[in-house]
N, C-alpha and C. Protein backbone atom coordinates (compact mmCIF):
# COMPACT_ATOMS: atom_id res chain seq x y z
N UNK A 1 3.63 11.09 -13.06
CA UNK A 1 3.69 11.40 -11.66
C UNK A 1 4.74 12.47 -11.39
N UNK A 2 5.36 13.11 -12.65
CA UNK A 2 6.27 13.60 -12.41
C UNK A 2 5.61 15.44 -11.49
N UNK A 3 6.73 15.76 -10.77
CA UNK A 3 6.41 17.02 -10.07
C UNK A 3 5.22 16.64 -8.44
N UNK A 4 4.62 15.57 -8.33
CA UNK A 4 3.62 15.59 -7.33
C UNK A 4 4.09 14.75 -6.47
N UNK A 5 3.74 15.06 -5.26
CA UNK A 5 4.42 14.02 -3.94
C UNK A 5 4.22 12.99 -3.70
N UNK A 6 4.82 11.83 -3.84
CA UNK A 6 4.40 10.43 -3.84
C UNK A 6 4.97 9.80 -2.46
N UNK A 7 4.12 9.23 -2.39
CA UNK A 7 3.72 8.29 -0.74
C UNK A 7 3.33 7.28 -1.12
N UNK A 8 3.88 6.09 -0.01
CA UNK A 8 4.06 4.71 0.26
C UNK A 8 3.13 4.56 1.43
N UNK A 9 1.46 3.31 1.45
CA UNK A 9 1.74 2.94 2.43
C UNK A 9 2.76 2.46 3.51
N UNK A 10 2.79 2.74 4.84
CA UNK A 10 3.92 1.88 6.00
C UNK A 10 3.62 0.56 5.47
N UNK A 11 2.39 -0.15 5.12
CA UNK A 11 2.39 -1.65 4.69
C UNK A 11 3.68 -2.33 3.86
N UNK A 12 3.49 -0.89 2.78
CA UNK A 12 4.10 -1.26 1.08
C UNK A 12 5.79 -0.89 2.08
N UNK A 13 6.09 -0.23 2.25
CA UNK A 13 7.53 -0.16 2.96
C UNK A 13 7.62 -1.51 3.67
N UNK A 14 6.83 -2.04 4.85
CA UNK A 14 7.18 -3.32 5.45
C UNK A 14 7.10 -4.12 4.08
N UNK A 15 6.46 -4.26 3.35
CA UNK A 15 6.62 -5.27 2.45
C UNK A 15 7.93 -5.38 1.35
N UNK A 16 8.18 -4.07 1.25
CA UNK A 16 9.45 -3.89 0.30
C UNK A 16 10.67 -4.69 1.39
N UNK A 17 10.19 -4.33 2.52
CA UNK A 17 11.63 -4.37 3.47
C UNK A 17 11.57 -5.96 3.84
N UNK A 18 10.30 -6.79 3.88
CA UNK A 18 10.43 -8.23 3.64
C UNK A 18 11.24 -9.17 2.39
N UNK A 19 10.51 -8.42 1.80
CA UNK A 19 11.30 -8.66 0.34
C UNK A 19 12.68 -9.46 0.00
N UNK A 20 12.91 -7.85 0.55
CA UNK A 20 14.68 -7.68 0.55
C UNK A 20 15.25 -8.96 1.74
N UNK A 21 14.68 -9.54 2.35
CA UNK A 21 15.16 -10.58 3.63
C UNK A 21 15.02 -11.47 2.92
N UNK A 22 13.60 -11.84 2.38
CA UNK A 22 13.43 -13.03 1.88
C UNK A 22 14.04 -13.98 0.82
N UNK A 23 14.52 -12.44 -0.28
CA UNK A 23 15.69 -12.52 -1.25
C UNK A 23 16.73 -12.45 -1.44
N UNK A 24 17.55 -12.46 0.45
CA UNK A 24 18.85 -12.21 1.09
C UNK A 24 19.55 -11.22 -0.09
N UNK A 25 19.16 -9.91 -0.43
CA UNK A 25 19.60 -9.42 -0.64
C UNK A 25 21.16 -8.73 0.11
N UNK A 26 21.97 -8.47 -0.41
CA UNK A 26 23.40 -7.95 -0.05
C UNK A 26 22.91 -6.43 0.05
N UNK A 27 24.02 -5.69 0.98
CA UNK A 27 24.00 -4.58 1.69
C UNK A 27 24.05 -3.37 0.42
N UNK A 28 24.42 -3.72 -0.69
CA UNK A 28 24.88 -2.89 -2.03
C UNK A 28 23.57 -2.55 -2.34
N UNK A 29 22.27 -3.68 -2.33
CA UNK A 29 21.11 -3.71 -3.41
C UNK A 29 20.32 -3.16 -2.27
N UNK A 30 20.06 -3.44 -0.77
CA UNK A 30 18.93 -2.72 0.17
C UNK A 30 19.71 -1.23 0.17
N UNK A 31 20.91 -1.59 -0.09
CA UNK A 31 20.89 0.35 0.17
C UNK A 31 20.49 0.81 -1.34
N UNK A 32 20.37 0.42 -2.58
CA UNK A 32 19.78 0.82 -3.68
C UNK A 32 18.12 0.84 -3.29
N UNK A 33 17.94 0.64 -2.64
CA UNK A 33 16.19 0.26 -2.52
C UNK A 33 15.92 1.47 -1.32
N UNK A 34 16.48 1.36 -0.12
CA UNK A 34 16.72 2.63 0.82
C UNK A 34 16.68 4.24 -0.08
N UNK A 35 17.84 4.41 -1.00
CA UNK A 35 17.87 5.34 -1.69
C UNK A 35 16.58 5.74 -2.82
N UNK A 36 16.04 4.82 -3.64
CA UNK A 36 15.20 4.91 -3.83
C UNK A 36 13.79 5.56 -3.16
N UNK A 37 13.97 4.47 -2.11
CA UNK A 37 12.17 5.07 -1.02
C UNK A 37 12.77 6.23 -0.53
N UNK A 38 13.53 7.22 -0.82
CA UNK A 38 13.50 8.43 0.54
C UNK A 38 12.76 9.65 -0.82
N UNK A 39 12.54 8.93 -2.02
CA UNK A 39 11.50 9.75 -2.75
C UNK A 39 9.96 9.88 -2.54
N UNK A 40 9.76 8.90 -1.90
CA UNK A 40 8.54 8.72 -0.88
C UNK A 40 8.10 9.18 0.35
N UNK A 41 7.52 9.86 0.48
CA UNK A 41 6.38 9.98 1.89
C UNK A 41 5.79 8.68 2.77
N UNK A 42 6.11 8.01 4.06
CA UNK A 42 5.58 7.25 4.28
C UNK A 42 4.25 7.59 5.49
N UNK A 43 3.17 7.21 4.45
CA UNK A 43 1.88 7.43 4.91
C UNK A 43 1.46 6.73 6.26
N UNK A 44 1.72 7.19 7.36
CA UNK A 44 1.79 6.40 8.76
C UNK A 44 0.38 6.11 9.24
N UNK A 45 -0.06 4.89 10.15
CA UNK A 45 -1.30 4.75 10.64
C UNK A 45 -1.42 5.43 11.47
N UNK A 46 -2.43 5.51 11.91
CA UNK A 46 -3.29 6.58 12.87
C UNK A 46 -4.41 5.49 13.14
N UNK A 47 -5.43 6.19 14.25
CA UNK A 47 -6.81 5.69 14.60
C UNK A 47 -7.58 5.70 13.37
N UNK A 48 -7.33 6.83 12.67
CA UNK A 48 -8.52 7.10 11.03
C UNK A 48 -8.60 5.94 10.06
N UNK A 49 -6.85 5.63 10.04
CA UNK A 49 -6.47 4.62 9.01
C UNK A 49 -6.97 3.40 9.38
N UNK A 50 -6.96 3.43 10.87
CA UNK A 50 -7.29 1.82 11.11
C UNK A 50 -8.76 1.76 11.52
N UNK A 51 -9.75 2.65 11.14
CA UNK A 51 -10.87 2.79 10.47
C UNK A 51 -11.33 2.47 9.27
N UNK A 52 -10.58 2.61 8.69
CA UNK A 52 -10.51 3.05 7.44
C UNK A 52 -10.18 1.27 6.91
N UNK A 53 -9.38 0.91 7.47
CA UNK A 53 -8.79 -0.54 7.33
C UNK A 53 -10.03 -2.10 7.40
N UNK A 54 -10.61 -1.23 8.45
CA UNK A 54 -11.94 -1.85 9.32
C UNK A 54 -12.37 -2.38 8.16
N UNK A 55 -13.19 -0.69 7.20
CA UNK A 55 -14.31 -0.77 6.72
C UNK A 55 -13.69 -1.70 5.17
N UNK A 56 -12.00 -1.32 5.26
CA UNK A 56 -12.09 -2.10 3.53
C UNK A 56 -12.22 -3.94 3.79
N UNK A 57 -12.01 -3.95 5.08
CA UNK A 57 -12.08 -5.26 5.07
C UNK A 57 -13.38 -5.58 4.87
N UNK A 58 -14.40 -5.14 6.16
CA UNK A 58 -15.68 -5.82 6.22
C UNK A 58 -16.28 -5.47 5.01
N UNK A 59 -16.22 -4.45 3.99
CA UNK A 59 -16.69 -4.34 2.92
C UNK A 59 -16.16 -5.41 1.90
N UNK A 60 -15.19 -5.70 1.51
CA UNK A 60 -14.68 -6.96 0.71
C UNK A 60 -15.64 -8.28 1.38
N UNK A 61 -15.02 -8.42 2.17
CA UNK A 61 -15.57 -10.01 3.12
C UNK A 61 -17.21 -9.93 2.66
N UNK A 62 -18.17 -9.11 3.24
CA UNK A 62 -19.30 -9.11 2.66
C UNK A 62 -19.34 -9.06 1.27
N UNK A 63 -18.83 -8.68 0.44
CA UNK A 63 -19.24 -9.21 -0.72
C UNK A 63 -18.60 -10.17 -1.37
N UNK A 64 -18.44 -11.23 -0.65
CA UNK A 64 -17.66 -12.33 -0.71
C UNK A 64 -16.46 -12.51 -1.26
N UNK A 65 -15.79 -11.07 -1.43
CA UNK A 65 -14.58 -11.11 -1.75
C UNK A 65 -13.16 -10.99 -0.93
N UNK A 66 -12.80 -11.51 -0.17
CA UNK A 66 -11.94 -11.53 1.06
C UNK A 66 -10.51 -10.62 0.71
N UNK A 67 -10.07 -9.44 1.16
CA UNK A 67 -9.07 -8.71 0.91
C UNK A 67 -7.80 -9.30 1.79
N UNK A 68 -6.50 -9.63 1.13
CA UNK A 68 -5.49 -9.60 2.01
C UNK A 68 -5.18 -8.79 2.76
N UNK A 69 -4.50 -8.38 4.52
CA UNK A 69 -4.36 -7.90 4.93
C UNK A 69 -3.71 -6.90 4.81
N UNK A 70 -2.40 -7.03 4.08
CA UNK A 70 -1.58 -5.81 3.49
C UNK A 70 -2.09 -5.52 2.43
N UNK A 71 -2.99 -5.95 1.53
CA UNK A 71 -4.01 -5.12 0.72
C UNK A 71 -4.68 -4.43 1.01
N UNK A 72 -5.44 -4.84 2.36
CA UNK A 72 -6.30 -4.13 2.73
C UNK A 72 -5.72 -2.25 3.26
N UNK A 73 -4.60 -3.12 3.91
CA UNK A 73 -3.97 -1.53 4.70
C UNK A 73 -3.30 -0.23 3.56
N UNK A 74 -2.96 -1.02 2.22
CA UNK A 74 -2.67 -0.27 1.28
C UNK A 74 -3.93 0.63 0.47
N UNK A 75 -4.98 -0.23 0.44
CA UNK A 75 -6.22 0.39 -0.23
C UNK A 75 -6.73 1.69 1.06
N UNK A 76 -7.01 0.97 2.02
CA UNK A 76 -7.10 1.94 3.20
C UNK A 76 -6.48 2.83 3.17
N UNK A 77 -5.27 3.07 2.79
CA UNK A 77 -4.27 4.39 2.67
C UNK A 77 -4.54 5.08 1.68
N UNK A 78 -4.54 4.26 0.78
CA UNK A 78 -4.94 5.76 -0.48
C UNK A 78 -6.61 6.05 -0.61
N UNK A 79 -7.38 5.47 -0.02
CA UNK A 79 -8.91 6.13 0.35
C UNK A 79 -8.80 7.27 1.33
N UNK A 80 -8.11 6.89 2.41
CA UNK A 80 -7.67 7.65 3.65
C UNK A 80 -7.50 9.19 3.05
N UNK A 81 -5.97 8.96 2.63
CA UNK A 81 -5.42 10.26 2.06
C UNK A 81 -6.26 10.98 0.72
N UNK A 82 -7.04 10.53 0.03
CA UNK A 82 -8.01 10.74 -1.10
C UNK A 82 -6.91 10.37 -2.27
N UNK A 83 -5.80 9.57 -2.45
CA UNK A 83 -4.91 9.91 -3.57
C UNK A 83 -5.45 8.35 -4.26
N UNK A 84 -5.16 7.97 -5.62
CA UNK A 84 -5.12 6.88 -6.32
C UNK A 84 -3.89 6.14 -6.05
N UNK A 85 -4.36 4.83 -5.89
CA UNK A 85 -3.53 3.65 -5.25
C UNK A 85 -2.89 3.36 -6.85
N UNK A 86 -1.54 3.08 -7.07
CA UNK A 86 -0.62 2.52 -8.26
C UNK A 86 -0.36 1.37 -8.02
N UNK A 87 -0.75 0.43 -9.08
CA UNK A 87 -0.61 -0.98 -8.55
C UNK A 87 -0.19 -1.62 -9.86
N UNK A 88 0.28 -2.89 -10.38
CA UNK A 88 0.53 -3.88 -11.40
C UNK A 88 -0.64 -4.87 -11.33
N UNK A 89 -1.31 -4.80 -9.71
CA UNK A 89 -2.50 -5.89 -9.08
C UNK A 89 -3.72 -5.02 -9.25
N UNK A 90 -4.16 -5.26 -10.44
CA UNK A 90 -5.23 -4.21 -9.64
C UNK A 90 -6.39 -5.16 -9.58
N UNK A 91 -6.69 -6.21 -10.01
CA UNK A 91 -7.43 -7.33 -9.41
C UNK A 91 -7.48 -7.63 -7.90
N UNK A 92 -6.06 -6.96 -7.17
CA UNK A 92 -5.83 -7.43 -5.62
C UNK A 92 -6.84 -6.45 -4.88
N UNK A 93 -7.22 -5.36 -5.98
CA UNK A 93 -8.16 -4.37 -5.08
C UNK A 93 -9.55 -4.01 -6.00
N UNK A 94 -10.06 -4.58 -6.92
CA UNK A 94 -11.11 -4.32 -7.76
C UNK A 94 -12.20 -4.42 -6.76
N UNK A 95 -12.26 -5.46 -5.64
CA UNK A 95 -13.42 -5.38 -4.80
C UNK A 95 -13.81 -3.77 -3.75
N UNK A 96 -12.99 -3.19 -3.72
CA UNK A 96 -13.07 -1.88 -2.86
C UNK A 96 -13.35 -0.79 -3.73
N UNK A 97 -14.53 -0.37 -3.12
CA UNK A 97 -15.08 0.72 -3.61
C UNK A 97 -14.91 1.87 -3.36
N UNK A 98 -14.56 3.01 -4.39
CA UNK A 98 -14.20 4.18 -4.60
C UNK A 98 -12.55 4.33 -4.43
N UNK A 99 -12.06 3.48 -4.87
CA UNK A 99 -10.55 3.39 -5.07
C UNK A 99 -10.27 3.79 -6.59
N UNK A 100 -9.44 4.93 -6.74
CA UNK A 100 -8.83 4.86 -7.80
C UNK A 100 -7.46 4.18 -8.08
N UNK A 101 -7.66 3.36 -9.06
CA UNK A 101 -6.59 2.62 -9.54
C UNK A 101 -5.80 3.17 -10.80
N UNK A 102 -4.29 3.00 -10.59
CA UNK A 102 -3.59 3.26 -11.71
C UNK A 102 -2.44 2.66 -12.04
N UNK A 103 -2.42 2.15 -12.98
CA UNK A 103 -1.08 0.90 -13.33
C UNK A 103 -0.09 1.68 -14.37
């Protein structure tokens, strides 16, 4: 990934930033995590995205595979923008189609 612009769904940021609450992290380690994400682009919603959000849902659900919500808004983002979604899960998004995945 080196040299190309990398972007965060707003989901994956709220979720990093839960994280850090849930794991009462100290002010030393969220500002290590702060410093980190400002290497990131955060990919903001719009009307498109939450189109876009619509269709990954009702497309999962119909094929009886039910997408989590912040899955859903993450897959939605990198279809949106045309870029490949980076994941460790990529089972969390195998049901959505035309997603490129990369671990």
């Amino acid at each position: 990934m080196s040299g190309r612009l990398l972007g965060i769904s707003f989901m994956t940021l709220a979720e990093l930033e839960r994280w850090a609450l849930e794991r009462m992290w100290g002010p030393g380690r969220k500002q290590e995590l702060a410093q980190h994400l400002t290497h990131y682009t955060v990919l903001a919603a719009s009307r498109e995205l939450c189109s876009s959000w619509a269709e990954v849902c009702f497309a999962a659900k119909k094929k009886g595979r039910p997408i989590q919500t912040a899955d859903a808004w993450i897959a939605a983002s990198a279809l949106y923008y045309g870029v490949p979604l980076i994941t460790n899960n990529q089972r969390d998004y195998s049901m959505v189609d035309g997603l490129v995945l990369m671990s």
